[in-house]
PDB file of N, CA and C in Angstrom:
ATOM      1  N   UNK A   1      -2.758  10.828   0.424  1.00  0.00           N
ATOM      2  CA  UNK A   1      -2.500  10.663   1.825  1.00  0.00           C
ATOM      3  C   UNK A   1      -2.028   9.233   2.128  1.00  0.00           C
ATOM      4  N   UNK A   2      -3.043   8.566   1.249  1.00  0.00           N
ATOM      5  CA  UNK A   2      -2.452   6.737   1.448  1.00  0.00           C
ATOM      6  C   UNK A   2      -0.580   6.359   0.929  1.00  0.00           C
ATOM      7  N   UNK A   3      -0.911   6.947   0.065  1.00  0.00           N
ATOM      8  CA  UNK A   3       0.474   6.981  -0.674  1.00  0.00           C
ATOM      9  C   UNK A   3       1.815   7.597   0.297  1.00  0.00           C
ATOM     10  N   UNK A   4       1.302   8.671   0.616  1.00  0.00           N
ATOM     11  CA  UNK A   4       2.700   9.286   1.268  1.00  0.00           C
ATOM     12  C   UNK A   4       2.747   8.704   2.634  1.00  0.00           C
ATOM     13  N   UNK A   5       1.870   8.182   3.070  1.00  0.00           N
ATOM     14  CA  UNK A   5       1.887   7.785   4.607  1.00  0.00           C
ATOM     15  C   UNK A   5       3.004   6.037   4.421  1.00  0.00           C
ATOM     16  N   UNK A   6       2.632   5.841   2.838  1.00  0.00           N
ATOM     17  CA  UNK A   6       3.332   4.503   2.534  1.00  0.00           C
ATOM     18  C   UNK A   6       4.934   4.850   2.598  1.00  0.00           C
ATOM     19  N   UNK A   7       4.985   5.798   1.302  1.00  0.00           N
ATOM     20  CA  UNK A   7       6.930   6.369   1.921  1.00  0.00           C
ATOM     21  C   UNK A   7       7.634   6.089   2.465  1.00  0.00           C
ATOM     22  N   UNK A   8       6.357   6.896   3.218  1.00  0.00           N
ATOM     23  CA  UNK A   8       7.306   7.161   4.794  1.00  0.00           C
ATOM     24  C   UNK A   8       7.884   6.426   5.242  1.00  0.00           C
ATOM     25  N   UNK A   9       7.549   5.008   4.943  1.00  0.00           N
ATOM     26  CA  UNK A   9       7.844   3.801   5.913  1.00  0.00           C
ATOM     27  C   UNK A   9       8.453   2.805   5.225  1.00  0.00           C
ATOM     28  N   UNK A  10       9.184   3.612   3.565  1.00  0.00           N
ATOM     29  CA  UNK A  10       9.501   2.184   2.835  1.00  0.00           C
ATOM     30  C   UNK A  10      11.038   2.830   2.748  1.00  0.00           C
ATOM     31  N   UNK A  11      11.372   1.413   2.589  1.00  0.00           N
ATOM     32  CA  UNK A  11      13.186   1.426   2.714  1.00  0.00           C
ATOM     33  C   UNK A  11      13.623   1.156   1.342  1.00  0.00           C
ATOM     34  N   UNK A  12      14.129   1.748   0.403  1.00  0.00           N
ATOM     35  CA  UNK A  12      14.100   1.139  -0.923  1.00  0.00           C
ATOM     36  C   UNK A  12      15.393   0.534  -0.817  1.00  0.00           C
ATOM     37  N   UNK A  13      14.881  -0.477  -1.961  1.00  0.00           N
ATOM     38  CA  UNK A  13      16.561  -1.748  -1.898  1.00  0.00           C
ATOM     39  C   UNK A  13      17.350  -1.047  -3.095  1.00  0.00           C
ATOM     40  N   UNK A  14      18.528  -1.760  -2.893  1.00  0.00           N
ATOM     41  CA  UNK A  14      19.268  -1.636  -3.624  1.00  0.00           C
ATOM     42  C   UNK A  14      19.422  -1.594  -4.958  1.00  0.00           C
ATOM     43  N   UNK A  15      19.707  -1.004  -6.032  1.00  0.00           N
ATOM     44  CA  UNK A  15      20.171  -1.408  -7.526  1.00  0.00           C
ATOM     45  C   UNK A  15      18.571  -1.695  -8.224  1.00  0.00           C
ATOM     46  N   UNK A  16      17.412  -1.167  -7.710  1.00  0.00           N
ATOM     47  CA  UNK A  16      16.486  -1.653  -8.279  1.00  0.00           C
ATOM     48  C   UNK A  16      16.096  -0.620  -9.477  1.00  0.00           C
ATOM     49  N   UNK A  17      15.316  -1.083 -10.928  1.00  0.00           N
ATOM     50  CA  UNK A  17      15.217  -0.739 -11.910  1.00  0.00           C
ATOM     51  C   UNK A  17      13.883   0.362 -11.513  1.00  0.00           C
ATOM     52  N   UNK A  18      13.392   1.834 -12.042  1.00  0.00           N
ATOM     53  CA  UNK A  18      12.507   2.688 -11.811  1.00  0.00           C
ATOM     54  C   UNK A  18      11.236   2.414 -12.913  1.00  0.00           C
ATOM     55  N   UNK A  19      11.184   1.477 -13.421  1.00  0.00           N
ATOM     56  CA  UNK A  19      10.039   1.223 -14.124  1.00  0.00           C
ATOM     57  C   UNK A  19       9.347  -0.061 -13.361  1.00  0.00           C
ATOM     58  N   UNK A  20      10.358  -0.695 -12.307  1.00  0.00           N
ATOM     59  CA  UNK A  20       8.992  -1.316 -11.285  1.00  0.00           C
ATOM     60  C   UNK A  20       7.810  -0.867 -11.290  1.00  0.00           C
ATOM     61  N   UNK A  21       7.212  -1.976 -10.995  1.00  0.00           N
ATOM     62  CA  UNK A  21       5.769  -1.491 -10.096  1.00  0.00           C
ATOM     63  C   UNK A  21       4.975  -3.263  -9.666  1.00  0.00           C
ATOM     64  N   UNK A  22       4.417  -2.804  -8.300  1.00  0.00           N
ATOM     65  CA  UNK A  22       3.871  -4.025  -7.783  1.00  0.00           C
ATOM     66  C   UNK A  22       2.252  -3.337  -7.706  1.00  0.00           C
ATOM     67  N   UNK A  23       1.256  -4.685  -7.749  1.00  0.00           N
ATOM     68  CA  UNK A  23      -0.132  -3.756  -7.220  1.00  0.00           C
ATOM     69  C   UNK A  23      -0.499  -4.760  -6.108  1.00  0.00           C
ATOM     70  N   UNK A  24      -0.909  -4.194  -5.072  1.00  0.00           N
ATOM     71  CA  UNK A  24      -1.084  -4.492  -3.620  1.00  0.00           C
ATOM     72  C   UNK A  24      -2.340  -4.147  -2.966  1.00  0.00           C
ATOM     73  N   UNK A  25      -3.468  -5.204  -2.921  1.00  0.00           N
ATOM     74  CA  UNK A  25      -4.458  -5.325  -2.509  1.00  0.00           C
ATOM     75  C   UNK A  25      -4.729  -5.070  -1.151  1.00  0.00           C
ATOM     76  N   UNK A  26      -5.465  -4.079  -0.693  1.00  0.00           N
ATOM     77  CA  UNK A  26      -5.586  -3.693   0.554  1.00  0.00           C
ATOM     78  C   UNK A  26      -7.045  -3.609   1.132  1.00  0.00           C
ATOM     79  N   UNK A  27      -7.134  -4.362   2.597  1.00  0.00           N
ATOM     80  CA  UNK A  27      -8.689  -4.154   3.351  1.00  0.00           C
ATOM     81  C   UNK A  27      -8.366  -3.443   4.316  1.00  0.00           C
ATOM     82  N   UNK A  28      -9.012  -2.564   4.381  1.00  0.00           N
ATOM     83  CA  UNK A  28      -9.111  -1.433   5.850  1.00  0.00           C
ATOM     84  C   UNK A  28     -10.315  -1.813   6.367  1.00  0.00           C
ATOM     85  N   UNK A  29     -10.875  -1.067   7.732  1.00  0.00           N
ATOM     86  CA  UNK A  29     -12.017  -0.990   8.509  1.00  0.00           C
ATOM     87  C   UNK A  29     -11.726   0.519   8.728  1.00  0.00           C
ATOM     88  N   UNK A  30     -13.392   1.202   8.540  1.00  0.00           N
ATOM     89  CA  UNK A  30     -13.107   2.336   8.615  1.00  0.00           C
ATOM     90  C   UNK A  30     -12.496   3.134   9.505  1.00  0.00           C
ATOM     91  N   UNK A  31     -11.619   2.956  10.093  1.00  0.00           N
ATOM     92  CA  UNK A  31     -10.729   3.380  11.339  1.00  0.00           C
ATOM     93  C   UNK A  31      -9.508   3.975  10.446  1.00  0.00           C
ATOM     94  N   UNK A  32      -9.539   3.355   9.555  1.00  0.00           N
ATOM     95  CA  UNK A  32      -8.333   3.373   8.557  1.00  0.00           C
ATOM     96  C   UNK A  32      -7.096   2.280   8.593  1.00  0.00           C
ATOM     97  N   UNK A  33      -7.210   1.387   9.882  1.00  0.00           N
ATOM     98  CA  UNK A  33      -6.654   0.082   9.993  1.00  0.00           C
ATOM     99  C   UNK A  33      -6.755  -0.921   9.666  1.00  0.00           C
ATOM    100  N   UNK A  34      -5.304  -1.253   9.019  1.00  0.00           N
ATOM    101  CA  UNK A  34      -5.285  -2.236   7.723  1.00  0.00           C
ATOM    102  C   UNK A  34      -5.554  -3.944   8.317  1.00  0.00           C
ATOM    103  N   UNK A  35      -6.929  -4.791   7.989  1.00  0.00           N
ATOM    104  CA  UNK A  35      -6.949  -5.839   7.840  1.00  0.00           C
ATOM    105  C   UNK A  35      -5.961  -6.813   7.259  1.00  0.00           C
ATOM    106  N   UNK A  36      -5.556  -6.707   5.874  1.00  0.00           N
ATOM    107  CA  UNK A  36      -4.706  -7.319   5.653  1.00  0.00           C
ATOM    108  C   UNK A  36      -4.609  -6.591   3.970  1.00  0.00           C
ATOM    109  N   UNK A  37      -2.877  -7.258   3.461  1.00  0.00           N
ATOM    110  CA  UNK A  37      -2.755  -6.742   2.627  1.00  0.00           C
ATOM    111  C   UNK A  37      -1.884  -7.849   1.896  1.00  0.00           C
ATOM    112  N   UNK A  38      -2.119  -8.143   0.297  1.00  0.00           N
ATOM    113  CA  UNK A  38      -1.274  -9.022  -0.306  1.00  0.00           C
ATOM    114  C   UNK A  38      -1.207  -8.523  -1.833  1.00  0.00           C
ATOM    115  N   UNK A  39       0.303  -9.256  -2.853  1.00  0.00           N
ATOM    116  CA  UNK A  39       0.553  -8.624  -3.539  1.00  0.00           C
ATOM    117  C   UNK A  39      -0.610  -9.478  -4.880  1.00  0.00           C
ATOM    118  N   UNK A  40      -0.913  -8.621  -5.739  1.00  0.00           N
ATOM    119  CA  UNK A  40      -1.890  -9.095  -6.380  1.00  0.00           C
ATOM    120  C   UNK A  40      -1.073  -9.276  -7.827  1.00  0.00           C
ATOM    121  N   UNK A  41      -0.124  -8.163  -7.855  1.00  0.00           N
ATOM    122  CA  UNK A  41       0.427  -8.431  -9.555  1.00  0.00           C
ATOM    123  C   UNK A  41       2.132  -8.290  -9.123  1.00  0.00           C
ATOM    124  N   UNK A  42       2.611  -9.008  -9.251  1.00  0.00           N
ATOM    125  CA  UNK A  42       4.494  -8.694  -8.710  1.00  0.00           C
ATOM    126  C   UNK A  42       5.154  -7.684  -9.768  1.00  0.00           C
ATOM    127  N   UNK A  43       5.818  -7.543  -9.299  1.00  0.00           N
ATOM    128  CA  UNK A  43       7.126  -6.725 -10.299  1.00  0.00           C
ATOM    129  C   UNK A  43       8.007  -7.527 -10.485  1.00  0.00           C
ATOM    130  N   UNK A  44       7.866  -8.680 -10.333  1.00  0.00           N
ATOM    131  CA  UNK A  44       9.120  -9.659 -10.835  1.00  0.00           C
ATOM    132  C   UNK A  44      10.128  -9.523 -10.267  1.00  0.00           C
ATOM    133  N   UNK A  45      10.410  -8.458  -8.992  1.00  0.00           N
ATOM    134  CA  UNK A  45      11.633  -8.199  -8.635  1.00  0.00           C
ATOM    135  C   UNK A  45      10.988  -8.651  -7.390  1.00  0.00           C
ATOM    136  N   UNK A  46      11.442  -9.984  -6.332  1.00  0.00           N
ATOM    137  CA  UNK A  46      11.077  -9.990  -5.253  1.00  0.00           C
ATOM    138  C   UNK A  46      10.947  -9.142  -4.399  1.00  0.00           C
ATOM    139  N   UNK A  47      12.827  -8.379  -4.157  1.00  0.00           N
ATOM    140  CA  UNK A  47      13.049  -7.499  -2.988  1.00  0.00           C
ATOM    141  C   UNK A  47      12.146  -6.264  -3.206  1.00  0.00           C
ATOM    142  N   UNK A  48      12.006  -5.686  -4.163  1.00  0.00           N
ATOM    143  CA  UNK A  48      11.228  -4.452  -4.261  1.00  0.00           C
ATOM    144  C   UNK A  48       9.756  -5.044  -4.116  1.00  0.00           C
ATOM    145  N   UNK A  49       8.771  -6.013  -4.205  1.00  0.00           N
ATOM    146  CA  UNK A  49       7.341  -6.740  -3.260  1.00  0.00           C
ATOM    147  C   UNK A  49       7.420  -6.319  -2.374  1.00  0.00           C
ATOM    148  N   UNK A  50       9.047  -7.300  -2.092  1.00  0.00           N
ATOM    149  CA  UNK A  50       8.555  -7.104  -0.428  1.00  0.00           C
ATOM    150  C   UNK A  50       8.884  -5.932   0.563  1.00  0.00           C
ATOM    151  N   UNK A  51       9.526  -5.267  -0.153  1.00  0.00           N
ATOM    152  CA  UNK A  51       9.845  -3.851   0.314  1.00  0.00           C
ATOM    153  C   UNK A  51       8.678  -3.200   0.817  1.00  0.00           C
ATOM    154  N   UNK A  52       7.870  -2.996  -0.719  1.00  0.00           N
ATOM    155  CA  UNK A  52       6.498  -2.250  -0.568  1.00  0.00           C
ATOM    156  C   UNK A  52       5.674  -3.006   0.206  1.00  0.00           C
ATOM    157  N   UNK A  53       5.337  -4.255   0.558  1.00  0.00           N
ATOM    158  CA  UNK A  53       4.698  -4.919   1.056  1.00  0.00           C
ATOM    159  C   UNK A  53       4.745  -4.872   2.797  1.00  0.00           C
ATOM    160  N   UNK A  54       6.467  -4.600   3.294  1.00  0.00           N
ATOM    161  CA  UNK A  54       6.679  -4.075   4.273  1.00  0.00           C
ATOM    162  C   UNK A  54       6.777  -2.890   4.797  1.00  0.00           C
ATOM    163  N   UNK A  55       6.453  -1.811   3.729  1.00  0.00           N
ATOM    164  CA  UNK A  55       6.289  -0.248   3.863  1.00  0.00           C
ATOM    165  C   UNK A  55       4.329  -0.720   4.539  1.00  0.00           C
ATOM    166  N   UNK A  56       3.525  -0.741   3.820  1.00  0.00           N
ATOM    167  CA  UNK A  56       2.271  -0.916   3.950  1.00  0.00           C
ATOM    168  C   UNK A  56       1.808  -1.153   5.501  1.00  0.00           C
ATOM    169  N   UNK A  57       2.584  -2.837   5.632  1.00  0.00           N
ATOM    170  CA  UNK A  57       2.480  -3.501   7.107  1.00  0.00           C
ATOM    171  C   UNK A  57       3.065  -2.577   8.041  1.00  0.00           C
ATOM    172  N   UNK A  58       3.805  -1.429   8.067  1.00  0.00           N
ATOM    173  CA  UNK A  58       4.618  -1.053   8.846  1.00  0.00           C
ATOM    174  C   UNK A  58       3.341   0.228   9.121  1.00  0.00           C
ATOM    175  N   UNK A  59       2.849   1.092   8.356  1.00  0.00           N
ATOM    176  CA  UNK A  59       1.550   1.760   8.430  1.00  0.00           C
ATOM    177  C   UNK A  59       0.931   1.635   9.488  1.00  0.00           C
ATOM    178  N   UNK A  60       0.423   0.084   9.309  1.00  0.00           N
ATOM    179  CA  UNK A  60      -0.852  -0.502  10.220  1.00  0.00           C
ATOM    180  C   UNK A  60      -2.342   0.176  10.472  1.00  0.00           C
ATOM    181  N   UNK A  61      -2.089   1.409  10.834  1.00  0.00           N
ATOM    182  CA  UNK A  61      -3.496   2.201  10.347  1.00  0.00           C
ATOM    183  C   UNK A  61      -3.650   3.851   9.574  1.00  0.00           C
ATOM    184  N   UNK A  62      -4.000   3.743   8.547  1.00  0.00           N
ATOM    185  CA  UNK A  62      -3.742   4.972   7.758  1.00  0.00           C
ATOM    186  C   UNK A  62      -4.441   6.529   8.521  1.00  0.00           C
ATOM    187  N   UNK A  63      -3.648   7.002   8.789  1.00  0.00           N
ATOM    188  CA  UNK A  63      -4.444   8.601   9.766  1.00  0.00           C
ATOM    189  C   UNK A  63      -4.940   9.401   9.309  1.00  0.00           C
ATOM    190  N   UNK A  64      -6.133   9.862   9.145  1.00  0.00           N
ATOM    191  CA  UNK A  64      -6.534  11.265   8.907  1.00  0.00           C
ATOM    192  C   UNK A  64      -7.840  10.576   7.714  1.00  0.00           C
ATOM    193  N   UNK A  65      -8.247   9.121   7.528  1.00  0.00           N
ATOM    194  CA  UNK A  65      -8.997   8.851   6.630  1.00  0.00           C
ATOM    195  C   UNK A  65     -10.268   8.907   6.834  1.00  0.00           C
ATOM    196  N   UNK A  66     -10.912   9.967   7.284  1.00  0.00           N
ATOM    197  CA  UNK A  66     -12.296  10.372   7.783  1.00  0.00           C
ATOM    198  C   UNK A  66     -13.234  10.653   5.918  1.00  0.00           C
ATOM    199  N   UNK A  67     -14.168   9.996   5.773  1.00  0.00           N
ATOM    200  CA  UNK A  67     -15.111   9.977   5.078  1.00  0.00           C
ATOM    201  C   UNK A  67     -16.642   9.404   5.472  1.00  0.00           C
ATOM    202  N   UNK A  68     -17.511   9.711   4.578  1.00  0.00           N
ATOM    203  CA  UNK A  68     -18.845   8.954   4.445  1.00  0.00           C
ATOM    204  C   UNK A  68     -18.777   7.445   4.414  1.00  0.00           C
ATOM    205  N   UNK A  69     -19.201   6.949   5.299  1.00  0.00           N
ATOM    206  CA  UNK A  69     -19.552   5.234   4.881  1.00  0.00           C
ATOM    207  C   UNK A  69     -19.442   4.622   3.591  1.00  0.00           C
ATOM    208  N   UNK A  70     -19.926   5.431   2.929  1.00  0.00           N
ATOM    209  CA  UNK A  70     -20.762   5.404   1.522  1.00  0.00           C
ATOM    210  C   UNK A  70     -19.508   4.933   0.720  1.00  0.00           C
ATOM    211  N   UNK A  71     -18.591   6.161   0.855  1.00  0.00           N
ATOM    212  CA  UNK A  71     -17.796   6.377  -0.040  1.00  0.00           C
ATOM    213  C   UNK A  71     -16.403   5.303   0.493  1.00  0.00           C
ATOM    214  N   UNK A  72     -16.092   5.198   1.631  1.00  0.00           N
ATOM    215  CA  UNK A  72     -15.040   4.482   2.100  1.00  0.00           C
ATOM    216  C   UNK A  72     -15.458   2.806   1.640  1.00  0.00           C
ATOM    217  N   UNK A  73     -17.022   2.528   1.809  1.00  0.00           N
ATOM    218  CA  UNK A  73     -17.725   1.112   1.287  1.00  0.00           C
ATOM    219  C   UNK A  73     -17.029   1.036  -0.176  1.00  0.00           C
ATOM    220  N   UNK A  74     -17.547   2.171  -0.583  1.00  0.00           N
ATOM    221  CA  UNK A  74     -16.897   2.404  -2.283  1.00  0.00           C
ATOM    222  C   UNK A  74     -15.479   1.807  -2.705  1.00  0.00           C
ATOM    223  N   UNK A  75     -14.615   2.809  -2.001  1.00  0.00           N
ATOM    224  CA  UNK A  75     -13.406   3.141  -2.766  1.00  0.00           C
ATOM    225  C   UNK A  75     -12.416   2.429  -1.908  1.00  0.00           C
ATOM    226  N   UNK A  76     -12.323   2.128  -0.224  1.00  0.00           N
ATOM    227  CA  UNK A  76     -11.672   2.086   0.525  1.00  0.00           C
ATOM    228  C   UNK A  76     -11.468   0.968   1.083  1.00  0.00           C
ATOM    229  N   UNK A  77     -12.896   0.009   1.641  1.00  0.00           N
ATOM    230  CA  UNK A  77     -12.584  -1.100   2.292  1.00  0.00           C
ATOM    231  C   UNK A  77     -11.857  -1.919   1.580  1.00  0.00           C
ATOM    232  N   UNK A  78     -11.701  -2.092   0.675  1.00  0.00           N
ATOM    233  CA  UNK A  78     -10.783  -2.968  -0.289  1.00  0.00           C
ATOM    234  C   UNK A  78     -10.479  -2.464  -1.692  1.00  0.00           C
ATOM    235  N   UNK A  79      -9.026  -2.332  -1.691  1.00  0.00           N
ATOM    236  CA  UNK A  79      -8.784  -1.184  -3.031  1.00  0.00           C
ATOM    237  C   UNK A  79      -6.924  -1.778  -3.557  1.00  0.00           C
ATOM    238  N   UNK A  80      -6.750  -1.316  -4.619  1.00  0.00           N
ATOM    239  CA  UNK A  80      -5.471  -1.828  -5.013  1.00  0.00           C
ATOM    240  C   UNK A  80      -4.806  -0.529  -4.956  1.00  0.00           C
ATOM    241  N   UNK A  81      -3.333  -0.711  -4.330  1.00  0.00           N
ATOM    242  CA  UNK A  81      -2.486   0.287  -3.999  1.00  0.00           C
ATOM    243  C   UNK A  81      -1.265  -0.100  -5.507  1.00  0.00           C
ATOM    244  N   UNK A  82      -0.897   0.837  -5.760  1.00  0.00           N
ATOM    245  CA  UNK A  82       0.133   0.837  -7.206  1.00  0.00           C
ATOM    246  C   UNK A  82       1.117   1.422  -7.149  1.00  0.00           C
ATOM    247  N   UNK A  83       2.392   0.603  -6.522  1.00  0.00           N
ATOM    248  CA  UNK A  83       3.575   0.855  -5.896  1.00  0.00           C
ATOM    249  C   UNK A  83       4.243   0.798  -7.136  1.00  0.00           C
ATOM    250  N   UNK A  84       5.193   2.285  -7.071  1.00  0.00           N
ATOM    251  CA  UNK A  84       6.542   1.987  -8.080  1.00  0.00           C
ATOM    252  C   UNK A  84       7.484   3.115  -7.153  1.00  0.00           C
ATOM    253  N   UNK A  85       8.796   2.569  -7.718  1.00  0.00           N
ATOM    254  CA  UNK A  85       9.952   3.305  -7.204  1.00  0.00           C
ATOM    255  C   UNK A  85       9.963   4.700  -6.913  1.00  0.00           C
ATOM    256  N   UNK A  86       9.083   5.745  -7.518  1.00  0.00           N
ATOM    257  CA  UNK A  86       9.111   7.042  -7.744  1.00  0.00           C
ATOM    258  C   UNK A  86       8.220   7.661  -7.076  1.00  0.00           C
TER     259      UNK A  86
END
């Protein structure tokens, strides 16, 4: 759900290679609205960072992320997202 809601909102650049991948550190509040988000491992390819980095910000709060405290404490308030071209 996190993933496709990201998609949605990313513009892919130009001429970029499909074995990218960036990993992108993310804090929510359980609302599903994103505190903040930064890139933790690059892909060496700037424009494709900041692509994904501006797919994410463009989100702002992820919908439909209803869980247990428990488990969102777990897995959710702060978690790495693993962006590649595909």
């Amino acid at each position: 759900m996190i993933q496709r809601q990201v998609r949605e909102n990313w513009k892919r650049p130009k001429n970029i290679n499909q074995s990218l991948k960036t990993e992108i550190q993310i804090n929510l509040v359980p609302t599903g609205e994103i505190l903040s988000a930064s890139v933790i491992k690059s892909s060496g390819n700037k424009a494709f960072d900041e692509s994904a980095m501006s797919a994410i910000l463009k989100v702002k709060s992820f919908e439909g992320l209803t869980m247990q405290m428990q488990l969102f404490d777990q897995h959710f308030r702060k978690f790495t997202l693993v962006f590649t071209p595909e």
